[in-house]
PDB file of N, CA and C in Angstrom:
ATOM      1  N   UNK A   1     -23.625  42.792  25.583  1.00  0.00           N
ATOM      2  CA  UNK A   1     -22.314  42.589  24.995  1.00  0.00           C
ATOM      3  C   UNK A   1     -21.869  41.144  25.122  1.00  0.00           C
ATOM      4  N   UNK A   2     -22.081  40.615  26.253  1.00  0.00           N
ATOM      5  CA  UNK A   2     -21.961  39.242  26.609  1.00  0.00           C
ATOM      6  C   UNK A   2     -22.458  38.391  25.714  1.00  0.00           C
ATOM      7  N   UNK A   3     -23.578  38.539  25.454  1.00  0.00           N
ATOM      8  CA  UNK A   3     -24.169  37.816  24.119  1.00  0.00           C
ATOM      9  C   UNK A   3     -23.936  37.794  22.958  1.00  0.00           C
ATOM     10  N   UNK A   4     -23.450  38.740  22.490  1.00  0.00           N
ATOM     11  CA  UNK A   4     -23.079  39.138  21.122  1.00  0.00           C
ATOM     12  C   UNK A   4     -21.486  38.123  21.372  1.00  0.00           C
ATOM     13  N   UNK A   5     -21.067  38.348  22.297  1.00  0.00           N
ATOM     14  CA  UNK A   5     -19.679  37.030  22.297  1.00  0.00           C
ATOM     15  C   UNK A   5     -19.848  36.190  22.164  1.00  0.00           C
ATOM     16  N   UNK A   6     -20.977  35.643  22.536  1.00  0.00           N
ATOM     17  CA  UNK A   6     -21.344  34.167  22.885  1.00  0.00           C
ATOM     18  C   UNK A   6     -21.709  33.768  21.743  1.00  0.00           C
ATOM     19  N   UNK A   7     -22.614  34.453  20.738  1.00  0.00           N
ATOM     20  CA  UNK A   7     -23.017  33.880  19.523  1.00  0.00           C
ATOM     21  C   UNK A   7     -21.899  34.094  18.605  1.00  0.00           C
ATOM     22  N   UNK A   8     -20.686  34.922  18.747  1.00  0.00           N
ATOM     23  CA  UNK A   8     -19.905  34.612  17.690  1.00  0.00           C
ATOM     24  C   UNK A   8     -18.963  33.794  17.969  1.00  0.00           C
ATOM     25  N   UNK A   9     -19.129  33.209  19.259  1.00  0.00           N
ATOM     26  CA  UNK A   9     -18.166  32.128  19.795  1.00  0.00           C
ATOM     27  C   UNK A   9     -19.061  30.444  19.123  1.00  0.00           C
ATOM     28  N   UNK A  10     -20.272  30.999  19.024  1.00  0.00           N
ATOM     29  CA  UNK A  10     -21.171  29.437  18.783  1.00  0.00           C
ATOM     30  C   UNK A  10     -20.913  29.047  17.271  1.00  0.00           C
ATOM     31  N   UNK A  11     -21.263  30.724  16.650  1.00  0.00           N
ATOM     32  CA  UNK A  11     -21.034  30.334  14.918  1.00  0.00           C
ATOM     33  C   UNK A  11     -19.832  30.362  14.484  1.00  0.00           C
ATOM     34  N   UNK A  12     -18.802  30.451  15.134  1.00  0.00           N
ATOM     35  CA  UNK A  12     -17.623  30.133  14.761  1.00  0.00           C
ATOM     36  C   UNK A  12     -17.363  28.585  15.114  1.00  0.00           C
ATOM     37  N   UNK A  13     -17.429  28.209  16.069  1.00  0.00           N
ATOM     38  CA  UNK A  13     -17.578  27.237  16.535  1.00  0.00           C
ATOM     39  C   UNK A  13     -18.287  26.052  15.598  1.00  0.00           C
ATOM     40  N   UNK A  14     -19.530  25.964  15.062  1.00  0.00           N
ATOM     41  CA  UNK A  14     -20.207  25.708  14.275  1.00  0.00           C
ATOM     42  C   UNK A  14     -19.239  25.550  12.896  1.00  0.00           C
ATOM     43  N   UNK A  15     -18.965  26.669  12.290  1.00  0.00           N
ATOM     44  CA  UNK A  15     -18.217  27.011  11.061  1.00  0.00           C
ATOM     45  C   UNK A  15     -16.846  25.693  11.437  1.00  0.00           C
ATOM     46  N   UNK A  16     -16.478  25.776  12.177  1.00  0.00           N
ATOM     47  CA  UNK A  16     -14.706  25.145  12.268  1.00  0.00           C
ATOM     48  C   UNK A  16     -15.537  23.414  12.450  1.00  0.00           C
ATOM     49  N   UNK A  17     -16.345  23.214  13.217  1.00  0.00           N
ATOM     50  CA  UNK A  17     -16.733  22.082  12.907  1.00  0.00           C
ATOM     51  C   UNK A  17     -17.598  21.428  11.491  1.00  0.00           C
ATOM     52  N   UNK A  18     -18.126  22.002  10.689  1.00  0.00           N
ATOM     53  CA  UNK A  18     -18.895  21.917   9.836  1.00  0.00           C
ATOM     54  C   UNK A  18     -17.443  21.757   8.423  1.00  0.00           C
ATOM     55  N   UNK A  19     -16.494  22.308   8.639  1.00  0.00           N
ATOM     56  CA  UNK A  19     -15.296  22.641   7.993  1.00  0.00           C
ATOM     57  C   UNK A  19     -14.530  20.998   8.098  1.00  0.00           C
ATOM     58  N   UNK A  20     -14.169  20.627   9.225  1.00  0.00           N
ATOM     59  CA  UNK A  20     -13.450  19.760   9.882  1.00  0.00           C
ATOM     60  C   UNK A  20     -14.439  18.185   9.309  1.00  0.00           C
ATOM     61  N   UNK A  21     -15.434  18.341   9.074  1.00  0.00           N
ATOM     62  CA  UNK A  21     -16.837  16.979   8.780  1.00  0.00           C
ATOM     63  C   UNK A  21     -16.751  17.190   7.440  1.00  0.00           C
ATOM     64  N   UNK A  22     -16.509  17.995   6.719  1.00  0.00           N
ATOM     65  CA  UNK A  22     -16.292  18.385   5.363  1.00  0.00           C
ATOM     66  C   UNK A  22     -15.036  17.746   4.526  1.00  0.00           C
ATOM     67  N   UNK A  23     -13.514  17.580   5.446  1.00  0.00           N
ATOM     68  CA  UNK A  23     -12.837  17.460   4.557  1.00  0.00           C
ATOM     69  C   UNK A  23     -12.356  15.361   4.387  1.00  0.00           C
ATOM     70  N   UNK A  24     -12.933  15.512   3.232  1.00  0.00           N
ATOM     71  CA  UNK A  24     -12.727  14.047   2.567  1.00  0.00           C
ATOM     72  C   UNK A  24     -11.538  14.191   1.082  1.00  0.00           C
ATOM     73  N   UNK A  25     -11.549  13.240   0.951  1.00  0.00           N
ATOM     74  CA  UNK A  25     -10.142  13.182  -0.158  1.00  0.00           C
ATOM     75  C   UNK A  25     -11.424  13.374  -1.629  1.00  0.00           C
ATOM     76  N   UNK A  26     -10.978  13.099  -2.831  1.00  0.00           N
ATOM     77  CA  UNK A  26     -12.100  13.064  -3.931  1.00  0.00           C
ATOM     78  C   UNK A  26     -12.846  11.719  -3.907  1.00  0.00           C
ATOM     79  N   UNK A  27     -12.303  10.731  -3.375  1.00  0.00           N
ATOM     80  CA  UNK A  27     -12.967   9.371  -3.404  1.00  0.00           C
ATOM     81  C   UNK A  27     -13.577   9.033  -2.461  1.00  0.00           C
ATOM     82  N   UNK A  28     -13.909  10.516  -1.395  1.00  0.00           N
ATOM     83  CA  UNK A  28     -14.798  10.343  -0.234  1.00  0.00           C
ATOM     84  C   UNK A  28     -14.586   9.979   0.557  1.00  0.00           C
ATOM     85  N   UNK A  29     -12.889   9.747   1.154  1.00  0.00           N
ATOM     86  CA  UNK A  29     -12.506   9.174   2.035  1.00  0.00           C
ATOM     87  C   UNK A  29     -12.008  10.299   2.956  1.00  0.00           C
ATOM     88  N   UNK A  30     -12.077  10.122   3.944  1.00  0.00           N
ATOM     89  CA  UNK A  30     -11.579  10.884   5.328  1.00  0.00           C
ATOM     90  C   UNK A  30     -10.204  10.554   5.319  1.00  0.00           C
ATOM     91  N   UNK A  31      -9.600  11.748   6.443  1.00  0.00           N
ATOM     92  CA  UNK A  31      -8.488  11.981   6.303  1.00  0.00           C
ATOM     93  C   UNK A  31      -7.787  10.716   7.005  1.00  0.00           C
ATOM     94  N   UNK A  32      -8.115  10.121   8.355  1.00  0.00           N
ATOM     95  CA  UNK A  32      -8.306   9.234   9.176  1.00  0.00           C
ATOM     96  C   UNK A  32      -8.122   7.984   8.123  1.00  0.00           C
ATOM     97  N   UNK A  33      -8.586   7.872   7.408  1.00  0.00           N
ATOM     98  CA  UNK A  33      -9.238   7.112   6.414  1.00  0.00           C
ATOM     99  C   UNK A  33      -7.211   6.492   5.801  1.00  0.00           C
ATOM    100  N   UNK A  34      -7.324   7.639   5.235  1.00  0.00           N
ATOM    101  CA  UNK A  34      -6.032   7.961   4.353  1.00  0.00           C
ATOM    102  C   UNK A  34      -4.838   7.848   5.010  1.00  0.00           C
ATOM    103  N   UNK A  35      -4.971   8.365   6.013  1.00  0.00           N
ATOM    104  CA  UNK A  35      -3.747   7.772   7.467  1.00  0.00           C
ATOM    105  C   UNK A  35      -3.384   6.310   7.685  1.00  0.00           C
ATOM    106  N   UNK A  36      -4.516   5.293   8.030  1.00  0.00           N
ATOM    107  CA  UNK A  36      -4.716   4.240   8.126  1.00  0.00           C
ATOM    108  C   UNK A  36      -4.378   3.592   6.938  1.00  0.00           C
ATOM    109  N   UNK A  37      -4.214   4.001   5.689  1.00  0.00           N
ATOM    110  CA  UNK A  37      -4.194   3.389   4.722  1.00  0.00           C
ATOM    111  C   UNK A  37      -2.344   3.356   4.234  1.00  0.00           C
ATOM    112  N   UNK A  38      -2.391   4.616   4.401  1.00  0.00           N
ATOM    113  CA  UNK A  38      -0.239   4.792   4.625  1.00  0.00           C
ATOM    114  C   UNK A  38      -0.202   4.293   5.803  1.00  0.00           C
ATOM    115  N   UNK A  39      -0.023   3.927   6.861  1.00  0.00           N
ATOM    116  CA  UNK A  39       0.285   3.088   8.304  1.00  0.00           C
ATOM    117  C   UNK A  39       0.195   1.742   7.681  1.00  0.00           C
ATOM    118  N   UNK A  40      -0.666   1.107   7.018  1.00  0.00           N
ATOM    119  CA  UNK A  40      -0.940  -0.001   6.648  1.00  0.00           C
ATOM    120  C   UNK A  40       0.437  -0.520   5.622  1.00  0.00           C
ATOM    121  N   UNK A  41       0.046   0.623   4.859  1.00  0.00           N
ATOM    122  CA  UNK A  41       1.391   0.252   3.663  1.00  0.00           C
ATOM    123  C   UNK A  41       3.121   0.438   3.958  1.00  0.00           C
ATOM    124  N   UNK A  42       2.973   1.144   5.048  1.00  0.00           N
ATOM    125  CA  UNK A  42       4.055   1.556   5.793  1.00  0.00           C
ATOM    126  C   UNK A  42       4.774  -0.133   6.429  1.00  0.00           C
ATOM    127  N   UNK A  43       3.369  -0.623   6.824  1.00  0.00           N
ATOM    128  CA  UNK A  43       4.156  -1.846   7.875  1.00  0.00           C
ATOM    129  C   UNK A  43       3.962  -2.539   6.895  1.00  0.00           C
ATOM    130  N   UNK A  44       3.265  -3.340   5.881  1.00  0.00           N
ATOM    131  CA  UNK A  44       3.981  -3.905   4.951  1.00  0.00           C
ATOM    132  C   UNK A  44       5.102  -3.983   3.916  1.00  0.00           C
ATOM    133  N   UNK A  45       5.252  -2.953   3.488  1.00  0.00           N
ATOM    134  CA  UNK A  45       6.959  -2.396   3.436  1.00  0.00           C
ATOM    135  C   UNK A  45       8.009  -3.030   3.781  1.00  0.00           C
ATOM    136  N   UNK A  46       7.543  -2.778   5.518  1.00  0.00           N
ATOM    137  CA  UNK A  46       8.386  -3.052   6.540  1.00  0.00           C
ATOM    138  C   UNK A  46       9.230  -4.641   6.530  1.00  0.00           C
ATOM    139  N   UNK A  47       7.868  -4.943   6.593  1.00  0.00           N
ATOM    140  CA  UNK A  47       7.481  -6.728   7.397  1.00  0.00           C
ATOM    141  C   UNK A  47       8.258  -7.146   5.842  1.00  0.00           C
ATOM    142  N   UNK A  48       7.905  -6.633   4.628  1.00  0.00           N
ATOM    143  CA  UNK A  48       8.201  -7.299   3.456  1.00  0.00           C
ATOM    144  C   UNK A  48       9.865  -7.216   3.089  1.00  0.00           C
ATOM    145  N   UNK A  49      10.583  -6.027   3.403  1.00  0.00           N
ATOM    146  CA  UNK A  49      11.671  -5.856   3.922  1.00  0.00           C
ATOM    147  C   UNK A  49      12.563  -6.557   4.592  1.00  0.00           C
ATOM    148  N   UNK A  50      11.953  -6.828   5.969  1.00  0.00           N
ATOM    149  CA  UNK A  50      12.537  -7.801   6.692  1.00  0.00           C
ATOM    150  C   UNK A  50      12.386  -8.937   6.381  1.00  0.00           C
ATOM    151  N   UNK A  51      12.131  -9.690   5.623  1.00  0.00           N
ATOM    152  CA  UNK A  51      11.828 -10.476   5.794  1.00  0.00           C
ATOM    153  C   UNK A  51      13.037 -11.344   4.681  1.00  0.00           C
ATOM    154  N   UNK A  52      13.773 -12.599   5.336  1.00  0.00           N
ATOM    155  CA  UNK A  52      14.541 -13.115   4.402  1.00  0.00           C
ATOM    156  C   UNK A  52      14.631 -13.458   3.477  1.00  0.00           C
ATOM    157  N   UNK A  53      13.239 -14.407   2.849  1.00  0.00           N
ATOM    158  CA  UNK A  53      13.172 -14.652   1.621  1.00  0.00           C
ATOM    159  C   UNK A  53      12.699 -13.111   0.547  1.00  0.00           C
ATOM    160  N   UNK A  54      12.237 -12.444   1.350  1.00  0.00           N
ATOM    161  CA  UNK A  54      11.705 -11.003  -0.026  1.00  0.00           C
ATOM    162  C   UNK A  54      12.789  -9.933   0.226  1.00  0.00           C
ATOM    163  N   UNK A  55      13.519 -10.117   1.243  1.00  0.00           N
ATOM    164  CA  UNK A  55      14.255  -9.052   1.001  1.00  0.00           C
ATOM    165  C   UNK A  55      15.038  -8.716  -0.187  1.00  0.00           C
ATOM    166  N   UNK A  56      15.081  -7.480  -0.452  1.00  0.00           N
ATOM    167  CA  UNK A  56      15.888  -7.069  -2.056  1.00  0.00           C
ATOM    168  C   UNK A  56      14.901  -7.398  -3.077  1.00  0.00           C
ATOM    169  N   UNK A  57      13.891  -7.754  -3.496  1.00  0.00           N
ATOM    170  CA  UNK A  57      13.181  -8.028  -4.405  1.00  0.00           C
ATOM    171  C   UNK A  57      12.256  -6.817  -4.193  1.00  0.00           C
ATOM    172  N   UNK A  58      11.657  -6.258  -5.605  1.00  0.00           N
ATOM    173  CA  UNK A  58      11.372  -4.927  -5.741  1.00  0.00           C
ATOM    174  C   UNK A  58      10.032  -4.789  -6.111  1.00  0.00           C
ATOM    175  N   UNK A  59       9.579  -5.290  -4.612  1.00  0.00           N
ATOM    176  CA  UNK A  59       7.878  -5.360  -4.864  1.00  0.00           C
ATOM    177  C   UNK A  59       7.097  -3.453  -4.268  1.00  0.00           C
ATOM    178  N   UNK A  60       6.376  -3.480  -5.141  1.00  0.00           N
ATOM    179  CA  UNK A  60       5.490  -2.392  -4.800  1.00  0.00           C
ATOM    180  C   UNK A  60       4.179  -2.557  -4.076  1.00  0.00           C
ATOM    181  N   UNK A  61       4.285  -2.057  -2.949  1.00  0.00           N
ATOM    182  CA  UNK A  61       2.809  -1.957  -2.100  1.00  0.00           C
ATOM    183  C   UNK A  61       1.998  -0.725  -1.969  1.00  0.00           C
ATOM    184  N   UNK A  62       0.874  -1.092  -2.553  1.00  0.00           N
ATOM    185  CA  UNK A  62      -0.218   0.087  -1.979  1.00  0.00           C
ATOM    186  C   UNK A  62      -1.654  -0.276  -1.472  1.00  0.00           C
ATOM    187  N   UNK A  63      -1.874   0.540  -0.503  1.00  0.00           N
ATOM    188  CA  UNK A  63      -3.376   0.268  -0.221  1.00  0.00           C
ATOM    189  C   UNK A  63      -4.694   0.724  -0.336  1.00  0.00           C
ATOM    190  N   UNK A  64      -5.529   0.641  -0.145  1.00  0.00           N
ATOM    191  CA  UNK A  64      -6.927   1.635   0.069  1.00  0.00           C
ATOM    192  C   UNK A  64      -7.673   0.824   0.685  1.00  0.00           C
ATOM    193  N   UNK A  65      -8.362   1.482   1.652  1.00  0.00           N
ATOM    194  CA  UNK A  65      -9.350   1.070   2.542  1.00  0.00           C
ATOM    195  C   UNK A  65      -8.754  -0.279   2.927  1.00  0.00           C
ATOM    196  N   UNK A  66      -7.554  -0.498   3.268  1.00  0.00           N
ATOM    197  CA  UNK A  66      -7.469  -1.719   4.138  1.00  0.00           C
ATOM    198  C   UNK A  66      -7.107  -2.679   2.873  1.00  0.00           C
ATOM    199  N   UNK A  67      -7.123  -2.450   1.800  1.00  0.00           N
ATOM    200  CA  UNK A  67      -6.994  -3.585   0.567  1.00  0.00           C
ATOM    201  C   UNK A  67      -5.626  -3.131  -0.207  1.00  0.00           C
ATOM    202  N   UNK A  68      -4.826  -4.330   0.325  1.00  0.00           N
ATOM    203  CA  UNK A  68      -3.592  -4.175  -0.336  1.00  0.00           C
ATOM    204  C   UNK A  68      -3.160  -4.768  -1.602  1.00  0.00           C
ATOM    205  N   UNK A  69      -2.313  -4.127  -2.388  1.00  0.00           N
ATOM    206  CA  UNK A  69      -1.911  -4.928  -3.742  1.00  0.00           C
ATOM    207  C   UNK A  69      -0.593  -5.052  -3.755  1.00  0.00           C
ATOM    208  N   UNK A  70      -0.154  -6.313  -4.031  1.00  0.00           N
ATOM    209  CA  UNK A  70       1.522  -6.254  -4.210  1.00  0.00           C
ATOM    210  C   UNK A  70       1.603  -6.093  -5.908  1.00  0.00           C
ATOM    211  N   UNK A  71       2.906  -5.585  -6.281  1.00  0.00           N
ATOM    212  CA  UNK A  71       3.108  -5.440  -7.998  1.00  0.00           C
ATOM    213  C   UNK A  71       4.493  -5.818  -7.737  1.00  0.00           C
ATOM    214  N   UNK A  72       4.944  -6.647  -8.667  1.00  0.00           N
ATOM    215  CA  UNK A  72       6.542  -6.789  -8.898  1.00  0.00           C
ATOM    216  C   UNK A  72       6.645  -8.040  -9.912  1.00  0.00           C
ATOM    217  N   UNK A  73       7.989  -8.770  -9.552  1.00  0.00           N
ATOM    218  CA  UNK A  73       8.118  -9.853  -9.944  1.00  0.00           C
ATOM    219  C   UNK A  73       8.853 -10.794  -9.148  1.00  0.00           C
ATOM    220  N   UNK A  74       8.715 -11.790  -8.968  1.00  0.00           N
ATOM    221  CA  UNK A  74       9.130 -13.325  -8.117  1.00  0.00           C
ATOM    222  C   UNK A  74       9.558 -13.961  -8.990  1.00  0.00           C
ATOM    223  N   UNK A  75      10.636 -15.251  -8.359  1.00  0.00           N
ATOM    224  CA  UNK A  75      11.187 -16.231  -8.924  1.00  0.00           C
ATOM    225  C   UNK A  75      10.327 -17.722  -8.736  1.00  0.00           C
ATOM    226  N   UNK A  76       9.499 -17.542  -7.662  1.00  0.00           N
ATOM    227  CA  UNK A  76       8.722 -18.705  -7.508  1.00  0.00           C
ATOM    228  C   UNK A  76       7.199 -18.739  -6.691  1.00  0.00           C
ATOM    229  N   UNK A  77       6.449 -19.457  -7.106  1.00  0.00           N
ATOM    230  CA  UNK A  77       5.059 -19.253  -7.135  1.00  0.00           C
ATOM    231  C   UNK A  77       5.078 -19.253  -5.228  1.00  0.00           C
ATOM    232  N   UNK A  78       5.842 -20.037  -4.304  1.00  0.00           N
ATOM    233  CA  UNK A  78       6.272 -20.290  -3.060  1.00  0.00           C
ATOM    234  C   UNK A  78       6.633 -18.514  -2.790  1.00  0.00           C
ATOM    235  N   UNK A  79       7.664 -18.479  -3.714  1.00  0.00           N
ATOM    236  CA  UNK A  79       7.953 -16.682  -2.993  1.00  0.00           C
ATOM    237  C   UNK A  79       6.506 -15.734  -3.061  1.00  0.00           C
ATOM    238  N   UNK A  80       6.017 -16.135  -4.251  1.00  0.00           N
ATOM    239  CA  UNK A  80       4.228 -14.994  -4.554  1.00  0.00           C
ATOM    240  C   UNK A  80       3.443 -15.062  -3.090  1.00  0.00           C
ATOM    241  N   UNK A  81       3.448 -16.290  -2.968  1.00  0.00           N
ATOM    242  CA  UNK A  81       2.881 -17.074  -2.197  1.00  0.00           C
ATOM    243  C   UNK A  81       3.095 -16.750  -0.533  1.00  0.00           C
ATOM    244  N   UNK A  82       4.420 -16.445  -0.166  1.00  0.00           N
ATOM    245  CA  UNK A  82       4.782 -16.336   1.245  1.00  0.00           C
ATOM    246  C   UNK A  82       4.603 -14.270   0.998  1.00  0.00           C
ATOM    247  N   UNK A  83       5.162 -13.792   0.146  1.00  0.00           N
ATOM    248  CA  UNK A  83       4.394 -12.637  -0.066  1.00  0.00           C
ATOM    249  C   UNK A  83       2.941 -12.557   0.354  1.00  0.00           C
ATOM    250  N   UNK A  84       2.110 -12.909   0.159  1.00  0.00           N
ATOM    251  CA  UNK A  84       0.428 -12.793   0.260  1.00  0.00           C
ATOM    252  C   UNK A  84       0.717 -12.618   2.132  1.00  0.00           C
ATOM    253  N   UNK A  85       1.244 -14.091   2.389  1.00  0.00           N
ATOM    254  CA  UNK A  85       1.247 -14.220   3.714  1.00  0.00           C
ATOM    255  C   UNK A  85       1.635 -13.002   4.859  1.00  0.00           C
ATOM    256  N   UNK A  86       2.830 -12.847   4.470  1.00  0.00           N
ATOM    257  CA  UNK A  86       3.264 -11.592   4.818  1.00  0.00           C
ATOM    258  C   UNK A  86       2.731 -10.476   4.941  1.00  0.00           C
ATOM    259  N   UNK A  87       2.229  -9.770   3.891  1.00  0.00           N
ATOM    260  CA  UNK A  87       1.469  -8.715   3.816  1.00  0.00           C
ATOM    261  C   UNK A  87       0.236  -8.787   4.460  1.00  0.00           C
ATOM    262  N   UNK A  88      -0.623  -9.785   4.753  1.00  0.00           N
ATOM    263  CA  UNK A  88      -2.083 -10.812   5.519  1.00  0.00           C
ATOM    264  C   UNK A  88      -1.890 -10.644   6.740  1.00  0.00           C
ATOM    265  N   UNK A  89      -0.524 -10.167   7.337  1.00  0.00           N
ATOM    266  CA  UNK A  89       0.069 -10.797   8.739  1.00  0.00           C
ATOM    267  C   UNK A  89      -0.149  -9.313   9.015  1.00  0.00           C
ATOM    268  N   UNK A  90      -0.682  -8.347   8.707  1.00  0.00           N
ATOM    269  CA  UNK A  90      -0.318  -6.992   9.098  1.00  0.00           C
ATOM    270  C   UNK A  90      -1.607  -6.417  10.045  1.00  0.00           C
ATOM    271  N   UNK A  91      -2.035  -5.649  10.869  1.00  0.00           N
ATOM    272  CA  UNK A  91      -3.144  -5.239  11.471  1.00  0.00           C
ATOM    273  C   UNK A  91      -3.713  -4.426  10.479  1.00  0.00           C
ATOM    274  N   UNK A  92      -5.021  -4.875   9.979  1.00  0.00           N
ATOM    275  CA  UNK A  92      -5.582  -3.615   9.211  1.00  0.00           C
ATOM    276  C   UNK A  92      -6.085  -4.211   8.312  1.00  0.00           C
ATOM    277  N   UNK A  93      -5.095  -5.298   7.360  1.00  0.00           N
ATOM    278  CA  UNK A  93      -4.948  -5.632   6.350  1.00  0.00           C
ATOM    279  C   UNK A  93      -6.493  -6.185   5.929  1.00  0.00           C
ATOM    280  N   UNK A  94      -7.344  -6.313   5.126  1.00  0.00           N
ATOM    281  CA  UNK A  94      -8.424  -6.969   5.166  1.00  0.00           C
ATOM    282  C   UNK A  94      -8.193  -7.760   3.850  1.00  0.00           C
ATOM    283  N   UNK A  95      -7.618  -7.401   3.085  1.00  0.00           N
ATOM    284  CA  UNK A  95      -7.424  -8.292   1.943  1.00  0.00           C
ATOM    285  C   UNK A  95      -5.998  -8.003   0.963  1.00  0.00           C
ATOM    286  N   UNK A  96      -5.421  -9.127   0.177  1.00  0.00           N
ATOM    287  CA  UNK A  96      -4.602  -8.979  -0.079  1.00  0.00           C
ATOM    288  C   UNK A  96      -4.528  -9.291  -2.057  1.00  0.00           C
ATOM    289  N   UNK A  97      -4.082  -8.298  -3.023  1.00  0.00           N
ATOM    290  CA  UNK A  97      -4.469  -8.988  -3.991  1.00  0.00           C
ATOM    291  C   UNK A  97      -2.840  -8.836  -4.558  1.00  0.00           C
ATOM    292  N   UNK A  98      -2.401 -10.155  -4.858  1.00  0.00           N
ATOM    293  CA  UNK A  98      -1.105 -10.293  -4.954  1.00  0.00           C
ATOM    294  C   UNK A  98      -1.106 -10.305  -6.945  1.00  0.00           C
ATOM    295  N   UNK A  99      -0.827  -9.404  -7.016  1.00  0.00           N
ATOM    296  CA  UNK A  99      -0.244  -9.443  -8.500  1.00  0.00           C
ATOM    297  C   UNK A  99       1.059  -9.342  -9.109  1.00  0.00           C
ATOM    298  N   UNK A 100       1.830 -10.347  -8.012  1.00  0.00           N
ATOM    299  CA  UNK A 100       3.008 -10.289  -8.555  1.00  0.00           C
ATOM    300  C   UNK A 100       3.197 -11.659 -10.052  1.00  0.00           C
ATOM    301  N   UNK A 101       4.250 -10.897 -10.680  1.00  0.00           N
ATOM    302  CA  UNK A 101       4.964 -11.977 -11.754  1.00  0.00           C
ATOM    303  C   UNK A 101       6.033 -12.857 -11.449  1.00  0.00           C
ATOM    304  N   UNK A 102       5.651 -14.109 -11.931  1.00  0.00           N
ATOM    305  CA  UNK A 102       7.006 -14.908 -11.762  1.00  0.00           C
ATOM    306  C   UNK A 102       7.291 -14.828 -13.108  1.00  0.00           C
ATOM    307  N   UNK A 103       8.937 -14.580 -12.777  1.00  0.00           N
ATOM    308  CA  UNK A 103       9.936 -14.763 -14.009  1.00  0.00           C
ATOM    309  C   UNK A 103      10.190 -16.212 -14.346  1.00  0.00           C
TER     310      UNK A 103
END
């Protein structure tokens, strides 16, 4: 009887891990993955927020795998510019592709 527990304790066991190594997003990314990637965009947000010269200006951030994009529009190639910086300044960040517009 003991045994018969034990092996449905192993293949269950088995099953919940085999389940857990399985789940990726459609672009093959882990969940971990996808966490790190909102944390990332989360503190650039942030930092971009606080920050005096960008505050109120209605830039959009998103990331993947560590690669961030800004979208909006700026008044000066200096504001695009301290943008990049900003967002660069973040842990994680590995690259930054600034596509903002100056008006």
């Amino acid at each position: 009887m003991i045994r018969g527990k034990q092996f449905i304790l192993l293949a269950l066991s088995i099953l919940i891990l085999a389940v857990i190594c399985s789940c990726q997003t459609p672009a093959g990314r882990t969940a971990g993955v996808v966490i790190d990637d909102a944390s990332i965009t989360t503190q650039v947000k942030t930092k971009l927020f606080k920050d005096k010269i960008l505050t109120g200006l209605a830039i959009s951030v998103s990331t993947f795998e560590g690669e961030v994009t800004l979208i909006g529009a700026v008044k000066t190639l200096e504001i695009k510019q301290h943008a990049t910086e900003v967002a660069g300044s973040v842990a994680g960040v590995r690259e930054v592709k600034n596509l903002l517009k100056i008006r």
